[in-house]
Protein backbone atom coordinates (compact mmCIF):
# COMPACT_ATOMS: atom_id res chain seq x y z
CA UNK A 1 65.59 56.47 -23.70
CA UNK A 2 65.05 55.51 -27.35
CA UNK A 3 67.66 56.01 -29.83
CA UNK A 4 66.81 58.73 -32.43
CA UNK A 5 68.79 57.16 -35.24
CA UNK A 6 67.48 53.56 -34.42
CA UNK A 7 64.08 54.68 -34.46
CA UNK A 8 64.60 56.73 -37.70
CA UNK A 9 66.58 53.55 -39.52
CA UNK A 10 63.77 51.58 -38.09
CA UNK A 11 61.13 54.11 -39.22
CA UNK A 12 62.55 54.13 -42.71
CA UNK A 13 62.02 50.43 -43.17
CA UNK A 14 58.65 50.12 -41.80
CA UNK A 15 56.82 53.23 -42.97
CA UNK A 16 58.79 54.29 -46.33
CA UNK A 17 59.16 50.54 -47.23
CA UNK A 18 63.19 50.94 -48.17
CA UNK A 19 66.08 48.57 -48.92
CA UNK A 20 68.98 48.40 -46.92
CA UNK A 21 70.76 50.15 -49.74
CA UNK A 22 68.17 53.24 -49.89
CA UNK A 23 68.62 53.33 -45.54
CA UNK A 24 72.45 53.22 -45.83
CA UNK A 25 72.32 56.40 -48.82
CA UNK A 26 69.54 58.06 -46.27
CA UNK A 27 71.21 57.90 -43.14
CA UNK A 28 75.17 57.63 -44.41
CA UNK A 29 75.07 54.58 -42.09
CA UNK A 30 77.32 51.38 -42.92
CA UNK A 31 75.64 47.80 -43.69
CA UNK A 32 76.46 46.10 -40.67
CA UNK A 33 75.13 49.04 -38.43
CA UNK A 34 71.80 48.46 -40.22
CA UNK A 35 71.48 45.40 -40.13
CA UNK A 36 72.36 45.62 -36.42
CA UNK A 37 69.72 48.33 -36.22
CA UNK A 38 66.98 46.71 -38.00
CA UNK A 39 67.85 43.25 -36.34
CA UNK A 40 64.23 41.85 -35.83
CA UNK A 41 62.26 43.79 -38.43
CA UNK A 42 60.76 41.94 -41.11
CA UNK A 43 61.98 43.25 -44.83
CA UNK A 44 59.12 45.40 -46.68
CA UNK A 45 56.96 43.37 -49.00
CA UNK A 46 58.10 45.13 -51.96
CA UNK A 47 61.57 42.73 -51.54
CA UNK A 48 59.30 39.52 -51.12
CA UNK A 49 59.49 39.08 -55.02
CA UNK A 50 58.76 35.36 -55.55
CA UNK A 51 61.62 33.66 -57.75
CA UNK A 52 61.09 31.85 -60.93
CA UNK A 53 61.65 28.67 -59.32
CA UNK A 54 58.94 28.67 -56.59
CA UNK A 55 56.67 27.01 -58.54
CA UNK A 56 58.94 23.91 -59.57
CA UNK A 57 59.70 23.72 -55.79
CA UNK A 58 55.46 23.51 -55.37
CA UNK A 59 55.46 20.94 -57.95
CA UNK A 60 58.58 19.04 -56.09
CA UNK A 61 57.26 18.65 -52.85
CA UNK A 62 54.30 17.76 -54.38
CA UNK A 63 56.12 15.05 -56.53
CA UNK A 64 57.87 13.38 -53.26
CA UNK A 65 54.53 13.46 -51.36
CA UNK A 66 53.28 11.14 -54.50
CA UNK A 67 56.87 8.91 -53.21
CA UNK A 68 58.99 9.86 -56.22
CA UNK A 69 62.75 9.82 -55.84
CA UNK A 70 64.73 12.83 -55.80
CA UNK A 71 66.55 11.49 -59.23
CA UNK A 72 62.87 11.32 -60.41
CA UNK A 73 62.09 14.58 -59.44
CA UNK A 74 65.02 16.33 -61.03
CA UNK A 75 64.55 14.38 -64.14
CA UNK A 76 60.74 15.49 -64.09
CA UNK A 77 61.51 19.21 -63.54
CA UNK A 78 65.06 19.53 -65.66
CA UNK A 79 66.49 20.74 -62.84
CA UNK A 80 69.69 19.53 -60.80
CA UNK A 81 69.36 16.76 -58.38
CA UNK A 82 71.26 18.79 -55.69
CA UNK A 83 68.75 21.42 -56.48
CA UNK A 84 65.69 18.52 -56.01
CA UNK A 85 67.09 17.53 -52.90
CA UNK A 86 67.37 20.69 -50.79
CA UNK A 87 63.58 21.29 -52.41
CA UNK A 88 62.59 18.24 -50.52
CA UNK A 89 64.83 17.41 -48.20
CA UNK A 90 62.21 18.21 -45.44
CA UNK A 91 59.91 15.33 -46.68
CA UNK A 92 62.24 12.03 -46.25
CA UNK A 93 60.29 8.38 -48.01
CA UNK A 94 58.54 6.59 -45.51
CA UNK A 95 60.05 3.34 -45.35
CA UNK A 96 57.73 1.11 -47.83
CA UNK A 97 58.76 3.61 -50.37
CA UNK A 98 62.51 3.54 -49.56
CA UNK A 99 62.50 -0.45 -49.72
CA UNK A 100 60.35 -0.23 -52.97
CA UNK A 101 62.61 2.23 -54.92
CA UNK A 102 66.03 -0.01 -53.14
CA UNK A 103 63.95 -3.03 -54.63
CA UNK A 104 63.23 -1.12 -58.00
CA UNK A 105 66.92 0.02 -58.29
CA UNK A 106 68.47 -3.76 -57.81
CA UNK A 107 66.28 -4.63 -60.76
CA UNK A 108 67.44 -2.27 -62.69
CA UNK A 109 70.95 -2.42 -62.04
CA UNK A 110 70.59 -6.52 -62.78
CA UNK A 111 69.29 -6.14 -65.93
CA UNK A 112 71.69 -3.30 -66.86
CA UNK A 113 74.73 -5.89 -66.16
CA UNK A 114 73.08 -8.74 -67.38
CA UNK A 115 74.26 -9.00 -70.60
CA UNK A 116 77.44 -8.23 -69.38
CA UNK A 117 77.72 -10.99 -66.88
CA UNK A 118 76.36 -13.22 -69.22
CA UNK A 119 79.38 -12.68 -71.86
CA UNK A 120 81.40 -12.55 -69.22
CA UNK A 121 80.75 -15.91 -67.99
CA UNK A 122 80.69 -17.60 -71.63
CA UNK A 123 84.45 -15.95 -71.78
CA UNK A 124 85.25 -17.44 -68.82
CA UNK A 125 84.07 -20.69 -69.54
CA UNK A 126 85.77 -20.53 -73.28
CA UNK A 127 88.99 -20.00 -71.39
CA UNK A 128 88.72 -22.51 -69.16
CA UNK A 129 87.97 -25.35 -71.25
CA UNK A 130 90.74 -24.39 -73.72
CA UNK A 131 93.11 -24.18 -70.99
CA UNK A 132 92.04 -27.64 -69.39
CA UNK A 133 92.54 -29.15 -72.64
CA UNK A 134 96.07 -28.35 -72.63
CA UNK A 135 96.68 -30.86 -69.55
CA UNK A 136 95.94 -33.97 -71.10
CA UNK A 137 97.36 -36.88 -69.04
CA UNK A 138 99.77 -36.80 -66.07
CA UNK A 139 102.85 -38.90 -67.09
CA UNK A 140 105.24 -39.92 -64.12
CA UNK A 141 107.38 -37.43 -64.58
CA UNK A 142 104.40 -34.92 -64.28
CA UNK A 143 103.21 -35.70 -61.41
CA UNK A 144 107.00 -35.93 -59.66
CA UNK A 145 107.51 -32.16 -61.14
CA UNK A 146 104.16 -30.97 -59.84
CA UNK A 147 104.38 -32.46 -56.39
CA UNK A 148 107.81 -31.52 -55.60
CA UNK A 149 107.03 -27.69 -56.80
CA UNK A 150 103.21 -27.73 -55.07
CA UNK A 151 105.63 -28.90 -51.56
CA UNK A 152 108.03 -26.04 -52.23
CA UNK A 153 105.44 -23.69 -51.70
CA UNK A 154 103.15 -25.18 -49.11
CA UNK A 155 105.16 -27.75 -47.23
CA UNK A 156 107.33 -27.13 -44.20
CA UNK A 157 111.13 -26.85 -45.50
CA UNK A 158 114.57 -27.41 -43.56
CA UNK A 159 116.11 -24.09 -42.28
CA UNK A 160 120.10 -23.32 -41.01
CA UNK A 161 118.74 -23.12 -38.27
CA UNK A 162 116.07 -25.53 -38.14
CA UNK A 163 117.06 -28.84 -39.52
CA UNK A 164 114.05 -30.96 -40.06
CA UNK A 165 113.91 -33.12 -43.13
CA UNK A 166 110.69 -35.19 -42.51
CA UNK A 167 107.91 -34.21 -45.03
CA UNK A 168 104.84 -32.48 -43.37
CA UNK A 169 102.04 -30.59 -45.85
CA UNK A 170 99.00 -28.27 -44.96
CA UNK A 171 96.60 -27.23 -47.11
CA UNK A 172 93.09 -26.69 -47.14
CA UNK A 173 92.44 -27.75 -50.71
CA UNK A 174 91.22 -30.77 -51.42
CA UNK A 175 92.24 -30.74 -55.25
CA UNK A 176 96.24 -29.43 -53.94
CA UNK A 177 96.28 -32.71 -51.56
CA UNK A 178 94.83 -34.75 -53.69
CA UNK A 179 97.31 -33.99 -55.97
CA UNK A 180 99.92 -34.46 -53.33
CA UNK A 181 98.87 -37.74 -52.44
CA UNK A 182 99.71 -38.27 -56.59
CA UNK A 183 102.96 -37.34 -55.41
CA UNK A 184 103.40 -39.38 -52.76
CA UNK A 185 102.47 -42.54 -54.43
CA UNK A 186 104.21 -42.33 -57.52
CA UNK A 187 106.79 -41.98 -54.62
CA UNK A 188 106.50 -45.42 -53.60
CA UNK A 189 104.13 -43.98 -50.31
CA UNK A 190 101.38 -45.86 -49.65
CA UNK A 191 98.11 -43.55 -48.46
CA UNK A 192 98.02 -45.75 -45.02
CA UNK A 193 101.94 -44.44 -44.25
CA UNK A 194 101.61 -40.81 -43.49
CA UNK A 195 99.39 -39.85 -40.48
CA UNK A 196 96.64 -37.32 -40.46
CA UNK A 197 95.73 -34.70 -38.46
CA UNK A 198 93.02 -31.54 -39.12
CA UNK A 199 93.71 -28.23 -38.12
CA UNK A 200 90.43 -26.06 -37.08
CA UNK A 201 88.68 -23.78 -35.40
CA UNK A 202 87.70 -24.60 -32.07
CA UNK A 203 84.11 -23.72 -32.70
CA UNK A 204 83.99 -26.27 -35.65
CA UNK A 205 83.49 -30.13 -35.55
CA UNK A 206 86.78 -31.81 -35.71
CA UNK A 207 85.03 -35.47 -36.14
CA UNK A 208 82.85 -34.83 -38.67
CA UNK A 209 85.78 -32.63 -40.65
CA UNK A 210 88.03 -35.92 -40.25
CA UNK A 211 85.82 -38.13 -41.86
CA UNK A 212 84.86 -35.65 -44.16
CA UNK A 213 88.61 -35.43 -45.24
CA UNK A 214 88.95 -39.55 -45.03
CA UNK A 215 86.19 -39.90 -47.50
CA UNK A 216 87.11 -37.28 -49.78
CA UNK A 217 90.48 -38.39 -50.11
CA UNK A 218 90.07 -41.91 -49.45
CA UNK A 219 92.09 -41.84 -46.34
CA UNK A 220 92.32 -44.07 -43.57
CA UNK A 221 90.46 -43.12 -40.60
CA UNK A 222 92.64 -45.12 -38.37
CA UNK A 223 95.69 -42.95 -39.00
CA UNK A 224 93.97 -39.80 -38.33
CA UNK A 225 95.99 -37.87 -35.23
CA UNK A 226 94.10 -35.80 -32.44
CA UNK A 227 93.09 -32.57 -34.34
CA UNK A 228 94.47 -28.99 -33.86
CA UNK A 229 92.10 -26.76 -32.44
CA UNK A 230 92.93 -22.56 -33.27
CA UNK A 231 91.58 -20.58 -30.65
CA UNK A 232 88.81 -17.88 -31.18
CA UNK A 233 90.02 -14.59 -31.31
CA UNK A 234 86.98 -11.68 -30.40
CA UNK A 235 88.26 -9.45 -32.37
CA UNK A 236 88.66 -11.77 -35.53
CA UNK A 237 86.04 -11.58 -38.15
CA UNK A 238 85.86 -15.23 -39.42
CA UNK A 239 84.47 -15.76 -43.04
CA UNK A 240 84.84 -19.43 -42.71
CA UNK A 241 81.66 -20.45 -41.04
CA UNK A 242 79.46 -21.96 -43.02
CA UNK A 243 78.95 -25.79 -43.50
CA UNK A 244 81.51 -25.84 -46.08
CA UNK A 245 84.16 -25.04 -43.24
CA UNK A 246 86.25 -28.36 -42.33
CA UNK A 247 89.80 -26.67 -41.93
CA UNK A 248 93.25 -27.74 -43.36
CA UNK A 249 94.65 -31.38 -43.07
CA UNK A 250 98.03 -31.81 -42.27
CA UNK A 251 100.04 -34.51 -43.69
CA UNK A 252 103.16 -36.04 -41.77
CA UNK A 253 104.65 -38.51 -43.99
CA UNK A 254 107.63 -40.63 -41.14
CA UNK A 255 110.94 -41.28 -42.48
CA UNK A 256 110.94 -39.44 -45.11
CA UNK A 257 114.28 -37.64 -45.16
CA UNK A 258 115.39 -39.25 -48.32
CA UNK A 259 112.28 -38.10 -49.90
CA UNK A 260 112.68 -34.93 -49.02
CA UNK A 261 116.36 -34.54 -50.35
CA UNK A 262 114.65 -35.87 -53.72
CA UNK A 263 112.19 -33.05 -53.74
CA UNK A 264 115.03 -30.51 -52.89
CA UNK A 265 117.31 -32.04 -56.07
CA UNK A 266 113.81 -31.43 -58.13
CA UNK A 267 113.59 -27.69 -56.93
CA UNK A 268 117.08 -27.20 -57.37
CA UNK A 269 116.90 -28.26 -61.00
CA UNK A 270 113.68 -26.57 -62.21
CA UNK A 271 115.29 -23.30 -60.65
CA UNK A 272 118.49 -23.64 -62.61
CA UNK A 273 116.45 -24.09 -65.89
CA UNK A 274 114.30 -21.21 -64.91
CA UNK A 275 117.94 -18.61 -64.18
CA UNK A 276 117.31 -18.84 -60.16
CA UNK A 277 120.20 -20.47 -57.95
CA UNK A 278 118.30 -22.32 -55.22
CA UNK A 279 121.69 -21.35 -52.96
């Protein structure tokens, strides 16, 4: 059986052409029961009013079939670029356009920072050179002050609980052991005393990273030791694999516990003149 008031709400819309507002004042009816009621029925044409905006969203969608940007298109039209987007959201870039506008903005964005990178890089270089002409040349007592502090923070030290007072360094750098060897021989340590020995990746080559280290340094290859190999980890994203890569060298200078008590009186001092107690 057909319900009279769903047929009359239904009636109203269809035939008289009114609102929701005008059915609710007709009928007494609240919103929600008319909408329920009227679920299904189109709204009258009177209400299909177009909006001021429906031609800028025409001229949008025709603007991103042409492959213009939705930046592009709300800078075209004044309008918002949120507003641009849901306009064409429907109508991605095919991908020759998306690389060509990716392309387009890196060029942009280079020669925006351009200048900037360029006075960046003159700074840098002003700084630099002003600060390497503060060095000058390494006296003695230079190089004893900057290989006994360079040890301190890179070489293996004596613990309580872990006596060990031979000198062994690591370091990747070939500028920070070159400048350790320095140390060493203004020492008294020949470069064919302490043995050698790289530590690297397991994946790398350990023969061509020794003699890479024995010609850099001018090291003997005869007092190279059987290299370290770390094992790969899976889950370890390694940054250092490029041809560059040749690990750390390890230095092992033998009986050297004298020397080492001489770079521990050096640390001592240099922390008393800087306020720190070394004990």
């Amino acid at each position: 059986m057909t319900d009279p008031l769903a047929a009359e709400v239904r009636r109203l819309r269809t035939v008289e052409q009114l609102s929701v507002r005008e059915i609710r004042a007709r009928t007494g009816l609240g919103r929600n029961r008319v909408y329920e009621l009227l679920r299904g029925v189109p709204p009258p044409e009177r209400s299909r009013r177009p909006t001021a905006k429906d031609d800028l969203r025409a001229e949008a969608v025709a603007l991103r079939a042409d492959g213009l940007s939705v930046p592009e298109i709300a800078a075209r039209l004044g309008v918002a670029r949120s507003t641009a987007y849901l306009w064409v959201r429907h109508l991605p870039l095919d991908a020759d356009d998306a690389e060509r506008r990716r392309a387009h903005a890196r060029l942009m964005i280079e020669a925006r920072w351009a200048a900037h990178r360029e006075a960046r890089d003159a700074a840098q270089a002003a700084e630099r050179a002003r600060a390497a002409a503060l060095v000058g040349r390494l006296d003695e007592r230079d190089v004893l002050l900057l290989g006994a502090a360079i040890y301190w923070c890179e070489g293996t030290k004596s613990k309580p609980w872990r006596r060990d007072d031979h000198l062994q360094f690591i370091n990747s750098d070939p500028g920070l052991l070159a400048l350790f060897l320095r140390f060493l021989q203004a020492c008294g340590v020949d470069r064919a005393v302490p043995t050698y020995r790289v530590s690297i990746h397991e994946t790398a080559d350990p023969g061509a990273a020794e003699r890479w280290w024995a010609a850099r340094l001018g090291l003997p290859i005869h007092r190279f030791r059987r290299a370290t190999l770390k094992k790969h980890k899976p889950g370890t994203v390694r940054r250092n694999v490029d041809a560059d890569y040749r690990g750390c060298l390890v230095i092992n200078v033998p009986r050297s516990r004298e020397l080492y008590w001489r770079i521990e009186g050096m640390i001592a001092e240099l922390f008393q003149i800087a306020g720190a107690d070394l004990n």
